[in-house]
C-alpha atoms as a PDB file:
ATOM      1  CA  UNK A   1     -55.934 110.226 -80.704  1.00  0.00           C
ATOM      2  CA  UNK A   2     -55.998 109.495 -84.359  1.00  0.00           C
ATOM      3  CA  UNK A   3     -57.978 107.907 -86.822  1.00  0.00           C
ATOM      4  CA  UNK A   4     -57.958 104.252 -85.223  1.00  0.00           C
ATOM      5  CA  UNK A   5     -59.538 105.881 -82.239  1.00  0.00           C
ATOM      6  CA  UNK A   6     -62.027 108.168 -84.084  1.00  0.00           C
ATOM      7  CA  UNK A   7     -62.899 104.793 -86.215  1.00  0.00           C
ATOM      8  CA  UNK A   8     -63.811 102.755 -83.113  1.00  0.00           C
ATOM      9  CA  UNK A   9     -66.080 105.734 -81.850  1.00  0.00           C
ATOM     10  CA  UNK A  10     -67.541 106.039 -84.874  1.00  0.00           C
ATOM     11  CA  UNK A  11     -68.015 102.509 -85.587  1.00  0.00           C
ATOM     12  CA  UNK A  12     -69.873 102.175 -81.914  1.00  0.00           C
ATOM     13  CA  UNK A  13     -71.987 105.447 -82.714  1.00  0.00           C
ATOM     14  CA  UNK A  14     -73.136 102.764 -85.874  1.00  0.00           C
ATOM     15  CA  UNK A  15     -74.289 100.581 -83.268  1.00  0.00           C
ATOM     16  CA  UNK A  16     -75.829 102.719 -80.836  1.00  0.00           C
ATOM     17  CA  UNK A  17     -78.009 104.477 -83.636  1.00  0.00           C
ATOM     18  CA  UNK A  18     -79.539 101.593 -85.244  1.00  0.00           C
ATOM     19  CA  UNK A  19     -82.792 100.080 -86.327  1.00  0.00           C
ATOM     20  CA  UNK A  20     -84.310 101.524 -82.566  1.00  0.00           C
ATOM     21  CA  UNK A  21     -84.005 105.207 -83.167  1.00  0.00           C
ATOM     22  CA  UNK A  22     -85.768 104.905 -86.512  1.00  0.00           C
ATOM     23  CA  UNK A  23     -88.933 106.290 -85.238  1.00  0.00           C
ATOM     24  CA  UNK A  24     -86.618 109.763 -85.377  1.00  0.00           C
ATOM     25  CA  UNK A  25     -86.543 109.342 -89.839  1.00  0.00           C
ATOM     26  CA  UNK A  26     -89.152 109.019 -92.482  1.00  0.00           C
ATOM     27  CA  UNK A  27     -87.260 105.846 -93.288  1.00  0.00           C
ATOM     28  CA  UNK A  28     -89.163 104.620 -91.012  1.00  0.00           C
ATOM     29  CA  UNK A  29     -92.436 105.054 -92.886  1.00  0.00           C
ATOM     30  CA  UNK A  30     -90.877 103.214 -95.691  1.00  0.00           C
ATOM     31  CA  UNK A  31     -89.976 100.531 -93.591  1.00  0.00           C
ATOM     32  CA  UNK A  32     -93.809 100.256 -93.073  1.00  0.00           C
ATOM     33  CA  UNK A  33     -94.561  99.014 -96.662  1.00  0.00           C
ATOM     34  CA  UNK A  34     -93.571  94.970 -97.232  1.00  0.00           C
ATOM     35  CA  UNK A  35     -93.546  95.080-100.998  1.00  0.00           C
ATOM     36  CA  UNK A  36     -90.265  96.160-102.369  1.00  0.00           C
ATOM     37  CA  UNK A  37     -92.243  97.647-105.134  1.00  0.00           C
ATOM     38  CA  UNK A  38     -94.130 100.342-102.827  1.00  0.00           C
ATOM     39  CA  UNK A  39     -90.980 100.131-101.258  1.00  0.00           C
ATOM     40  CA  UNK A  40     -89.189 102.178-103.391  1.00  0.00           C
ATOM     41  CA  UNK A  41     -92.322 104.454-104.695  1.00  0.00           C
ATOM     42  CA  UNK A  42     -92.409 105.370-100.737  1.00  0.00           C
ATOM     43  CA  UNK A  43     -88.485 105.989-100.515  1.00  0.00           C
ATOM     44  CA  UNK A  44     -88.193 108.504-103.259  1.00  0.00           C
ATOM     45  CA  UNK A  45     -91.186 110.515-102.576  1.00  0.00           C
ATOM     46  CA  UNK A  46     -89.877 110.397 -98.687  1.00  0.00           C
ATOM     47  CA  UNK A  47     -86.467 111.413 -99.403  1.00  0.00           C
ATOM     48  CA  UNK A  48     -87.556 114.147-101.592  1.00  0.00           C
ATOM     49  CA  UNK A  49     -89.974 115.390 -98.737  1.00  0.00           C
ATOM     50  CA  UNK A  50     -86.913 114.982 -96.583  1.00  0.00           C
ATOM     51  CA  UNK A  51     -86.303 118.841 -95.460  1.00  0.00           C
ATOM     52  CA  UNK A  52     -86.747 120.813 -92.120  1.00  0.00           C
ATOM     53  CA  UNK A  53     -87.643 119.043 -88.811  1.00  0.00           C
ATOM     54  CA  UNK A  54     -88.415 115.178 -88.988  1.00  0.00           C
ATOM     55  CA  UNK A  55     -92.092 115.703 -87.152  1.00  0.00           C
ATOM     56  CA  UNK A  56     -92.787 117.734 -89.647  1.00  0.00           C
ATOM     57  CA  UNK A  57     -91.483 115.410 -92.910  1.00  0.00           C
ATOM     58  CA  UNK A  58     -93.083 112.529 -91.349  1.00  0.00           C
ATOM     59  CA  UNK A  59     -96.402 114.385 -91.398  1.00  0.00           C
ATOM     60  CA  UNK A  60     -96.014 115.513 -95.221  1.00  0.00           C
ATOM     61  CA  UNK A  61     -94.795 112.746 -96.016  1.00  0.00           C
ATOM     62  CA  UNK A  62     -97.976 110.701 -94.213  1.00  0.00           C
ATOM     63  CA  UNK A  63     -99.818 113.276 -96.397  1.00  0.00           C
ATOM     64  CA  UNK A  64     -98.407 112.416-100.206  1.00  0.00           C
ATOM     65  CA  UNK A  65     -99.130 108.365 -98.641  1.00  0.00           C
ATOM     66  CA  UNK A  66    -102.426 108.623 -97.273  1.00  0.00           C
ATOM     67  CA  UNK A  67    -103.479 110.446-100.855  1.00  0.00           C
ATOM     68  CA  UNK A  68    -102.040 107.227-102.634  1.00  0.00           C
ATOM     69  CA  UNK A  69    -104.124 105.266-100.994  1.00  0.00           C
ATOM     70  CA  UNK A  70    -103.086 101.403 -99.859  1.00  0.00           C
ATOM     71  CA  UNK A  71    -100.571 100.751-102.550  1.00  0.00           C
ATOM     72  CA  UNK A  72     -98.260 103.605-103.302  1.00  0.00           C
ATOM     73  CA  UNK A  73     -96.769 101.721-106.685  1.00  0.00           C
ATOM     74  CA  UNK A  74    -100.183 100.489-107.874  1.00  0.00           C
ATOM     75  CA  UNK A  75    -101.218 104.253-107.383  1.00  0.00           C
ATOM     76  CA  UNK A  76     -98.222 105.243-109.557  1.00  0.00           C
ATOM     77  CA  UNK A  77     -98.641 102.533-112.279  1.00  0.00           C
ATOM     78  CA  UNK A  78    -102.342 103.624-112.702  1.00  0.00           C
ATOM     79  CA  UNK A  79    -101.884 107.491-112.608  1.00  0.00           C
ATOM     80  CA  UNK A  80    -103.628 109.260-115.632  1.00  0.00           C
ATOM     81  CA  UNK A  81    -103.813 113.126-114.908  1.00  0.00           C
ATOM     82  CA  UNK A  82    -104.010 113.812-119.352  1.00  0.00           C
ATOM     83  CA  UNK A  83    -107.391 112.640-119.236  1.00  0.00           C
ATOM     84  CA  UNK A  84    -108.659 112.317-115.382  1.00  0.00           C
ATOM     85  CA  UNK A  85    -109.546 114.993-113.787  1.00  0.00           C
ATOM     86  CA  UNK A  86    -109.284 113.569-110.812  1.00  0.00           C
ATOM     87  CA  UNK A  87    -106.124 111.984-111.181  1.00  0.00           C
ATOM     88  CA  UNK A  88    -104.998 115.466-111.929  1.00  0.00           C
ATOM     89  CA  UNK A  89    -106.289 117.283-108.580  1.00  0.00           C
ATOM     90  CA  UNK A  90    -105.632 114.179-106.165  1.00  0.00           C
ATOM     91  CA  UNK A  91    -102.722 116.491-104.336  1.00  0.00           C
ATOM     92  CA  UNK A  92    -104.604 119.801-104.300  1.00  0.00           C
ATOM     93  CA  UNK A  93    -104.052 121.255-101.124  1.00  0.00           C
ATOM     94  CA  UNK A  94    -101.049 119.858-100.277  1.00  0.00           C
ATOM     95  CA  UNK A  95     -98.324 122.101 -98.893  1.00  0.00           C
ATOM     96  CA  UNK A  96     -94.870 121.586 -96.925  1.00  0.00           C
ATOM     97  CA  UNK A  97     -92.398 124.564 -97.822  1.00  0.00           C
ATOM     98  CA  UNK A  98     -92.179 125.505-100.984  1.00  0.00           C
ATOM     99  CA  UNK A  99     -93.745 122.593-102.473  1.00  0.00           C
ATOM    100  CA  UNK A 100     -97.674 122.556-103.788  1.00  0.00           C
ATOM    101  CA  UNK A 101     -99.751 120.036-105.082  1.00  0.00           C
ATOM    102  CA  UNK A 102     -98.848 120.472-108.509  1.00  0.00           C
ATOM    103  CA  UNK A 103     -95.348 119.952-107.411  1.00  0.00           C
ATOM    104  CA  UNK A 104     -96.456 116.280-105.928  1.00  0.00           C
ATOM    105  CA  UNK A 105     -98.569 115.589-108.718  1.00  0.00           C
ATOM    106  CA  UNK A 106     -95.363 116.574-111.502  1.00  0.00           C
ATOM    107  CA  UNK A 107     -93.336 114.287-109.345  1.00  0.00           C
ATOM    108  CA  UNK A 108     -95.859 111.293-109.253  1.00  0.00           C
ATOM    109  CA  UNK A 109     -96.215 111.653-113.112  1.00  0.00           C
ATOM    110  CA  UNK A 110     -92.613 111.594-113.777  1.00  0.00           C
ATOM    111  CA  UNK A 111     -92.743 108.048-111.633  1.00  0.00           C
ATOM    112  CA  UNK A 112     -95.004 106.786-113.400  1.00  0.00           C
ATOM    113  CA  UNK A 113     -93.565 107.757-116.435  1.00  0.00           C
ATOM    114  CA  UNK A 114     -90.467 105.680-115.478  1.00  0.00           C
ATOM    115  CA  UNK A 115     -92.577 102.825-114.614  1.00  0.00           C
ATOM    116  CA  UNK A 116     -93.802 102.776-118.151  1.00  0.00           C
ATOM    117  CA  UNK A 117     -90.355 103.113-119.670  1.00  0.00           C
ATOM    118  CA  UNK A 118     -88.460 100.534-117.475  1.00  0.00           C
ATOM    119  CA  UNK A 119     -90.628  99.238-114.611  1.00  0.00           C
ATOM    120  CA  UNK A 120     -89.040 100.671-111.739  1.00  0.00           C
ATOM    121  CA  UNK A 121     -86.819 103.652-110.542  1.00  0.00           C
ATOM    122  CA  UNK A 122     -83.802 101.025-110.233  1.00  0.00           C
ATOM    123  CA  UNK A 123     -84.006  99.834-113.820  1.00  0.00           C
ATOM    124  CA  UNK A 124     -84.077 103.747-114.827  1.00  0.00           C
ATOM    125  CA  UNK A 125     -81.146 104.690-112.975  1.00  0.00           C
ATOM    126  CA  UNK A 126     -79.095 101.635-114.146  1.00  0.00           C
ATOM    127  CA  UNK A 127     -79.617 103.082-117.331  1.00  0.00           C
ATOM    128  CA  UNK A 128     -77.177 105.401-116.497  1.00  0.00           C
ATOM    129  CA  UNK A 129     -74.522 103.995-113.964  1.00  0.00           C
ATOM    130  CA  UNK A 130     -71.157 102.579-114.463  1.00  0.00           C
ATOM    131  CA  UNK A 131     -69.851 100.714-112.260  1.00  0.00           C
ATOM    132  CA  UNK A 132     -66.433 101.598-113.105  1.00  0.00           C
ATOM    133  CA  UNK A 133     -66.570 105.269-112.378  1.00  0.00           C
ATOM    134  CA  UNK A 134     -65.148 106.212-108.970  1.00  0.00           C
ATOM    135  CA  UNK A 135     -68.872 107.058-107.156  1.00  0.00           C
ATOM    136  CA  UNK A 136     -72.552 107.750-107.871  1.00  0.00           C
ATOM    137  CA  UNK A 137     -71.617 111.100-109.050  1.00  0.00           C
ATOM    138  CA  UNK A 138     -71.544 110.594-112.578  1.00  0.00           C
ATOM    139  CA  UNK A 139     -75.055 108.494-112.687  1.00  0.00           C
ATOM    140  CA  UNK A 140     -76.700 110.608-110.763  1.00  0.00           C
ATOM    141  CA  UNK A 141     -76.393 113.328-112.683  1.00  0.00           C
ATOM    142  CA  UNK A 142     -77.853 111.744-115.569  1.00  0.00           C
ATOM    143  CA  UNK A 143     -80.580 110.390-113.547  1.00  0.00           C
ATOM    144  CA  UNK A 144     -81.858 114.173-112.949  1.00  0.00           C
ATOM    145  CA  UNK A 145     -81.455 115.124-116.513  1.00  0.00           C
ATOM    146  CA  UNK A 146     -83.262 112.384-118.026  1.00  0.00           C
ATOM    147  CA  UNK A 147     -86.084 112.692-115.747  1.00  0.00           C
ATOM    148  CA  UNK A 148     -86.175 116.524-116.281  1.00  0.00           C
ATOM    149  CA  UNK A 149     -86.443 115.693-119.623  1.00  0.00           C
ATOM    150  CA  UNK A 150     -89.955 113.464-119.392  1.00  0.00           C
ATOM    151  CA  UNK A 151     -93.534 115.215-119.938  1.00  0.00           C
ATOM    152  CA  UNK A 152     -94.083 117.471-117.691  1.00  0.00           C
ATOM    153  CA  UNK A 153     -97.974 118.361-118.605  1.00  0.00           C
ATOM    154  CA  UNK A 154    -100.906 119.124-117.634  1.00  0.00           C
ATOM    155  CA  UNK A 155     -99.318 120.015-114.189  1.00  0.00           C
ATOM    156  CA  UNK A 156     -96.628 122.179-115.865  1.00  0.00           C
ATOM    157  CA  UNK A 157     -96.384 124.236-119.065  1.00  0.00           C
ATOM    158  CA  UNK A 158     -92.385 124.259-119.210  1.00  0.00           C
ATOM    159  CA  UNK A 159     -89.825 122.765-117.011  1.00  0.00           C
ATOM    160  CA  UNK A 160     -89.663 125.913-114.275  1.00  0.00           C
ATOM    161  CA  UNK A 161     -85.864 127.335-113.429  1.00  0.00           C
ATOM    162  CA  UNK A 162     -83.860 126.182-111.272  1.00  0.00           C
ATOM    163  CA  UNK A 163     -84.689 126.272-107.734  1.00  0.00           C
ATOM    164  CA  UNK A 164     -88.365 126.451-108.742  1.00  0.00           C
ATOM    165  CA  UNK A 165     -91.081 124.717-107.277  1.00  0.00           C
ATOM    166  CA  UNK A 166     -90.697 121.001-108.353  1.00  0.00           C
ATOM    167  CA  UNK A 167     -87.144 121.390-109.481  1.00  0.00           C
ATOM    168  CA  UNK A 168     -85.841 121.453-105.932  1.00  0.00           C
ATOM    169  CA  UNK A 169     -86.986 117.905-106.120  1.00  0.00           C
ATOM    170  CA  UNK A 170     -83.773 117.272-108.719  1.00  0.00           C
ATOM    171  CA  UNK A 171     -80.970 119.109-108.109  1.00  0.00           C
ATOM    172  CA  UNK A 172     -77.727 118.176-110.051  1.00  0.00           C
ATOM    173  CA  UNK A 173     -74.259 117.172-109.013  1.00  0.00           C
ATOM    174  CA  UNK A 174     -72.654 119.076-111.988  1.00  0.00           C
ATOM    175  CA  UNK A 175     -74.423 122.139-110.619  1.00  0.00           C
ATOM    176  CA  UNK A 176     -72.375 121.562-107.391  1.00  0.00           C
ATOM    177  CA  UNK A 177     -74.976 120.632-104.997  1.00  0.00           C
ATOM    178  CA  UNK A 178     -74.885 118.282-102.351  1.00  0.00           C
ATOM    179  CA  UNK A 179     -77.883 116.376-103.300  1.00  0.00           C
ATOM    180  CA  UNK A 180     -78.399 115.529-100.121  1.00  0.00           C
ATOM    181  CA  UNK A 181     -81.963 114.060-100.930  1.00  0.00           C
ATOM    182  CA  UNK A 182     -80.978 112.025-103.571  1.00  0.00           C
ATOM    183  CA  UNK A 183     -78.110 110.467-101.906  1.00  0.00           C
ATOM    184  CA  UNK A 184     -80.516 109.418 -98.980  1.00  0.00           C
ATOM    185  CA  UNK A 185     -82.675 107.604-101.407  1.00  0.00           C
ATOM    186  CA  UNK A 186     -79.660 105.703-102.772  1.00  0.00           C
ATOM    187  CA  UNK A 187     -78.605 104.807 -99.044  1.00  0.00           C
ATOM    188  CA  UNK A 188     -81.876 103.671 -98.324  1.00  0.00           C
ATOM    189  CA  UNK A 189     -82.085 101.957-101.600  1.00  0.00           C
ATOM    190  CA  UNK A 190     -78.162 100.681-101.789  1.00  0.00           C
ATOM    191  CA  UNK A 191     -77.106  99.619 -98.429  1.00  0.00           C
ATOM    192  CA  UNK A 192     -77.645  95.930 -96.993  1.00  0.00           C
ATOM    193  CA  UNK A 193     -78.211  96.185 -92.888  1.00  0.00           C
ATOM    194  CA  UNK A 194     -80.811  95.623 -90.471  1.00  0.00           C
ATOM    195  CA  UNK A 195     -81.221  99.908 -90.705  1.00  0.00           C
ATOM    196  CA  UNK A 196     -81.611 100.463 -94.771  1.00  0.00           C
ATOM    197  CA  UNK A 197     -83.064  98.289 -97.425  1.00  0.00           C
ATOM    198  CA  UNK A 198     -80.676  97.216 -99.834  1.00  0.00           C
ATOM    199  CA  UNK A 199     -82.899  96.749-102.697  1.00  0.00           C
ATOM    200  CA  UNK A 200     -80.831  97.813-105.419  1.00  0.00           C
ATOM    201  CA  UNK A 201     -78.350  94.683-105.636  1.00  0.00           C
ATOM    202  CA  UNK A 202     -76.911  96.040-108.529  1.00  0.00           C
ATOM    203  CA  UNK A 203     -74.904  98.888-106.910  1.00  0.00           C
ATOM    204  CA  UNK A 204     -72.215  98.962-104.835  1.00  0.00           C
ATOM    205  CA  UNK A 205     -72.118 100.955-101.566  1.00  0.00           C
ATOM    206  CA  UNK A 206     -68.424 101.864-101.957  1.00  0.00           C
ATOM    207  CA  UNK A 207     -69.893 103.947-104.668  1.00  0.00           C
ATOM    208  CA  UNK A 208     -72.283 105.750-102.489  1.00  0.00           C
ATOM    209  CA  UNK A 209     -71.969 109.421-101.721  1.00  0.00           C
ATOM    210  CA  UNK A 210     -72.769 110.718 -97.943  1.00  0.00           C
ATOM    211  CA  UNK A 211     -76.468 112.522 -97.595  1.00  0.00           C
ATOM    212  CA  UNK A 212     -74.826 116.043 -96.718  1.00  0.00           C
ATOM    213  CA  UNK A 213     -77.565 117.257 -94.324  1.00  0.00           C
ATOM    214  CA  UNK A 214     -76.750 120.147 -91.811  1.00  0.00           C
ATOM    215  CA  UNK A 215     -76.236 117.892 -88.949  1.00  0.00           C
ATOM    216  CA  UNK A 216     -73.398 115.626 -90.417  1.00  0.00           C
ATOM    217  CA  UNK A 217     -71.679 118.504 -92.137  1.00  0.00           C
ATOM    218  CA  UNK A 218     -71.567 120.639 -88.613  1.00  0.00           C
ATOM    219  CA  UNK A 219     -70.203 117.528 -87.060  1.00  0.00           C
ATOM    220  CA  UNK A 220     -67.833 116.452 -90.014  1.00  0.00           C
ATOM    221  CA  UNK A 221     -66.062 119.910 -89.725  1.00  0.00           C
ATOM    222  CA  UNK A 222     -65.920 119.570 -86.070  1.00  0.00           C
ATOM    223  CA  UNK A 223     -63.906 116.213 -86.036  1.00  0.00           C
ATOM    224  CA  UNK A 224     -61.801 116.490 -89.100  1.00  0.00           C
ATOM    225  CA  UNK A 225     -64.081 114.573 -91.650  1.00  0.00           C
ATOM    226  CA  UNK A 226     -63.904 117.575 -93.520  1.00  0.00           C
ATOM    227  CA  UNK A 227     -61.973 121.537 -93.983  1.00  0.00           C
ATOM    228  CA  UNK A 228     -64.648 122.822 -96.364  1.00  0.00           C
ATOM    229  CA  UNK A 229     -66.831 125.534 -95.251  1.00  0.00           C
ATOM    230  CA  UNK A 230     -69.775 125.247 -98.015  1.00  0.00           C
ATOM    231  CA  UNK A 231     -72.482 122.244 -98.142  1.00  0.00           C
ATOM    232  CA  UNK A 232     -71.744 121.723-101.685  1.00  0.00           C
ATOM    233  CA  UNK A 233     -71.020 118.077-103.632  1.00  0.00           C
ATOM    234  CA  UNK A 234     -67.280 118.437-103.212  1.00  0.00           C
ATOM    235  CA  UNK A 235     -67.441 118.841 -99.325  1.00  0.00           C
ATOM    236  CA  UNK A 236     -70.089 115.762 -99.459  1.00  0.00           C
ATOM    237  CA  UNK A 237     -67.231 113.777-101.481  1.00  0.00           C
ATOM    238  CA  UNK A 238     -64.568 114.788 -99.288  1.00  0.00           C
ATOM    239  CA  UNK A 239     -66.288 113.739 -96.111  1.00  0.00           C
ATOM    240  CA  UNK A 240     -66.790 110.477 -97.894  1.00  0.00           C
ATOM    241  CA  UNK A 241     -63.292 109.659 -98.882  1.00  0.00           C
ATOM    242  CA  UNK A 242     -62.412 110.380 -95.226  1.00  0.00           C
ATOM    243  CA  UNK A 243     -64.708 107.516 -94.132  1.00  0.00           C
ATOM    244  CA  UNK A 244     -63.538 105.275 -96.589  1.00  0.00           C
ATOM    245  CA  UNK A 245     -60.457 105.342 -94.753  1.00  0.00           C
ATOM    246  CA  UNK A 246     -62.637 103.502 -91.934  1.00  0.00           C
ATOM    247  CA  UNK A 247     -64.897 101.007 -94.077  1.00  0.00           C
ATOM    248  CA  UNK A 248     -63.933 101.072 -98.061  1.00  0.00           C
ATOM    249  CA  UNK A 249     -66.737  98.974 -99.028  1.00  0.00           C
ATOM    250  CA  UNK A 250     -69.384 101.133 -97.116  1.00  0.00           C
ATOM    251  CA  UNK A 251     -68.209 104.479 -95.446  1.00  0.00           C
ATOM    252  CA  UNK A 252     -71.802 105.599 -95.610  1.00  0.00           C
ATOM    253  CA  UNK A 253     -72.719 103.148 -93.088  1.00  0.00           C
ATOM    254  CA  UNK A 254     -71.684 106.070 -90.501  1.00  0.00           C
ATOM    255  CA  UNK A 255     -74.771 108.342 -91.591  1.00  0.00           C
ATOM    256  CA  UNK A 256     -77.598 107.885 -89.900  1.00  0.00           C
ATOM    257  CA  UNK A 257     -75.921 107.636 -86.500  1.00  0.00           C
ATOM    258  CA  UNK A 258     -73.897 110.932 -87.388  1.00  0.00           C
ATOM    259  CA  UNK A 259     -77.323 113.022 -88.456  1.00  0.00           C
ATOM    260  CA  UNK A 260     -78.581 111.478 -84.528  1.00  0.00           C
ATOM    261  CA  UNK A 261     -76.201 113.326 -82.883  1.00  0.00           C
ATOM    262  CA  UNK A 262     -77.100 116.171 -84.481  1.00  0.00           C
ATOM    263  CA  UNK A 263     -80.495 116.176 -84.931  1.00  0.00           C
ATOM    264  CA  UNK A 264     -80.844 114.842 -80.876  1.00  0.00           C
ATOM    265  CA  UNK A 265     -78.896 117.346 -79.549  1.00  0.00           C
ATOM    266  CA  UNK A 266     -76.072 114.692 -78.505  1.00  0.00           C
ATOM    267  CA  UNK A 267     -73.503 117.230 -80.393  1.00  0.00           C
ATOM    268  CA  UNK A 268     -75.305 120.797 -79.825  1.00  0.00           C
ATOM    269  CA  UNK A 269     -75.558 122.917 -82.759  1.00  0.00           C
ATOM    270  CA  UNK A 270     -73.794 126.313 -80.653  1.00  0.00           C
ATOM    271  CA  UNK A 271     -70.704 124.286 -79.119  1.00  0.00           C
ATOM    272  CA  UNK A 272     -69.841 124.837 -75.174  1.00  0.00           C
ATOM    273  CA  UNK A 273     -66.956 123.227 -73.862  1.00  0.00           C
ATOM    274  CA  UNK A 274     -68.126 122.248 -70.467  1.00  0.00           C
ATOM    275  CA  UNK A 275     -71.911 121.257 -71.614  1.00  0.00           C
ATOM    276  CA  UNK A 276     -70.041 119.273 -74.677  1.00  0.00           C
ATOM    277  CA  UNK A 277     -67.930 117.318 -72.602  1.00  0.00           C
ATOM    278  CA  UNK A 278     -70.284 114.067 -72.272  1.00  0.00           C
ATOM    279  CA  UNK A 279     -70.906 114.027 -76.330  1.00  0.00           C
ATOM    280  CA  UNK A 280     -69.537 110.606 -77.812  1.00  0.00           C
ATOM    281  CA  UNK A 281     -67.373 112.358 -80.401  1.00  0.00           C
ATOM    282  CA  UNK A 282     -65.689 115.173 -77.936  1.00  0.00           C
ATOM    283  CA  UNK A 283     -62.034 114.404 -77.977  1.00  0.00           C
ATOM    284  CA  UNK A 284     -61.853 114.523 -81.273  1.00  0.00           C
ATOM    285  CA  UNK A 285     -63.755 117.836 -81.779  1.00  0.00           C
ATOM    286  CA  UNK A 286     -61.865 121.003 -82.655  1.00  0.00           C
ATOM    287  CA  UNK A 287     -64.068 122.492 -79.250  1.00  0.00           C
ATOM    288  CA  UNK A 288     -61.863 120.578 -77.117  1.00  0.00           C
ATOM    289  CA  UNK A 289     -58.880 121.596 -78.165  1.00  0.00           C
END
């Protein structure tokens, strides 16, 4: 069947999963803000919330936003937790996994840190991409480390270890993860459709590297997108050089429709031949062979 065919499948899964199912994502609370400046604020503190089911993101997520009150940025660009007590406390309570409020609280400091350095989280990231290298990679990687490296008082005494409380927030491509997170801010941030934002002009989408959640990597083994068995960085940049081959200039365009199937139950997670037989993506699946 080939790659033309699994292209034109894939490319009508694009159109079928569109701006209607985004009631199923916590882009969709994003979406709700009209200023680009809360815009991104909301984005980053949603994709970092963005683990486990979606119900249960959206409500954490609804959480951290309700907390910041009307203006998510404004509440950034104003937060003081050296001196304020208050400002200090505003998250107590809060808890989704292995997150607290102190993790929230780290996280809105280190925003607003940025805000004071460069005036948004586009202008700090910049700071670190090249264009010319072959994907985000590279810049994203120095993204984490430089803002691992801002204050990280009163809410912590010392950066914690990896994998600890607030540093799941950051995780590194040079450690070998798939930063799934991360890249699902830069889709939402990067890419220009009806679906995602396209905010930051300044970056390509060719660059961009595919959100490795469990749902697309189950699927991307299943239909050839990738052989890799681990849900590392280099199985996320191998399933994203295979859909280059289908759109060079944006082969992440194929996420969000891919994590549907998934996460809807369109491709189940334990495969059955005869139960699997009316998914979209079935002929080329290694379950029908």
């Amino acid at each position: 069947m080939g790659l033309d065919g699994l292209k034109k499948t894939l490319d009508g899964l694009y159109e079928t999963y569109a701006v209607g199912f985004l009631s199923t994502d916590p882009l969709e609370l994003v979406r709700r803000y009209e200023d680009p400046k809360d815009q991104e604020i909301v984005g980053f503190v949603a994709a970092v919330l963005s683990l486990g089911r979606t119900e249960l993101i959206r409500r954490a997520v609804g959480e951290v936003l309700h907390r910041m009150g009307a203006s998510p940025f404004r509440f950034v660009a104003a937060f003081d937790p050296v001196p304020k007590l208050r400002d200090r406390g505003v998250f107590d309570g809060f808890v989704y996994r292995f997150y607290r409020g102190r993790d929230v609280g780290l996280l809105v400091w280190w925003l607003k840190q940025v805000i004071d350095q460069k005036g948004s989280i586009q202008s700090f990231f910049l700071e670190g991409y090249d264009e010319e290298e072959d994907d985000v990679g590279p810049a994203l990687s120095r993204f984490v480390r430089r803002m691992l490296a801002l204050e990280t008082e009163p809410f912590y005494g010392a950066l914690p270890l990896k994998g600890v409380g607030v540093r799941r927030f950051l995780s590194d491509p040079l450690d070998g993860s798939g930063c799934k997170r991360l890249n699902l801010f830069l889709r939402w941030m990067v890419r220009r459709d009806g679906l995602d934002l396209g905010l930051w002009q300044e970056v390509s989408p060719s660059k961009l590297v595919i959100p490795l959640d469990t749902h697309v990597a189950r699927i991307g083994r299943r239909i050839g997108l990738t052989r890799r068995s681990s849900n590392d960085w280099r199985t996320a940049l191998e399933i994203t050089e295979t859909l280059r081959r289908f759109d060079p200039y944006d082969p992440v365009k194929y996420d969000f429709a891919l994590c549907r199937v998934g996460m809807l139950n369109v491709c189940p997670a334990v495969p059955d031949r005869e139960g699997c037989s009316d998914c979209p993506v079935f002929r080329f699946c290694e379950v029908s062979g």
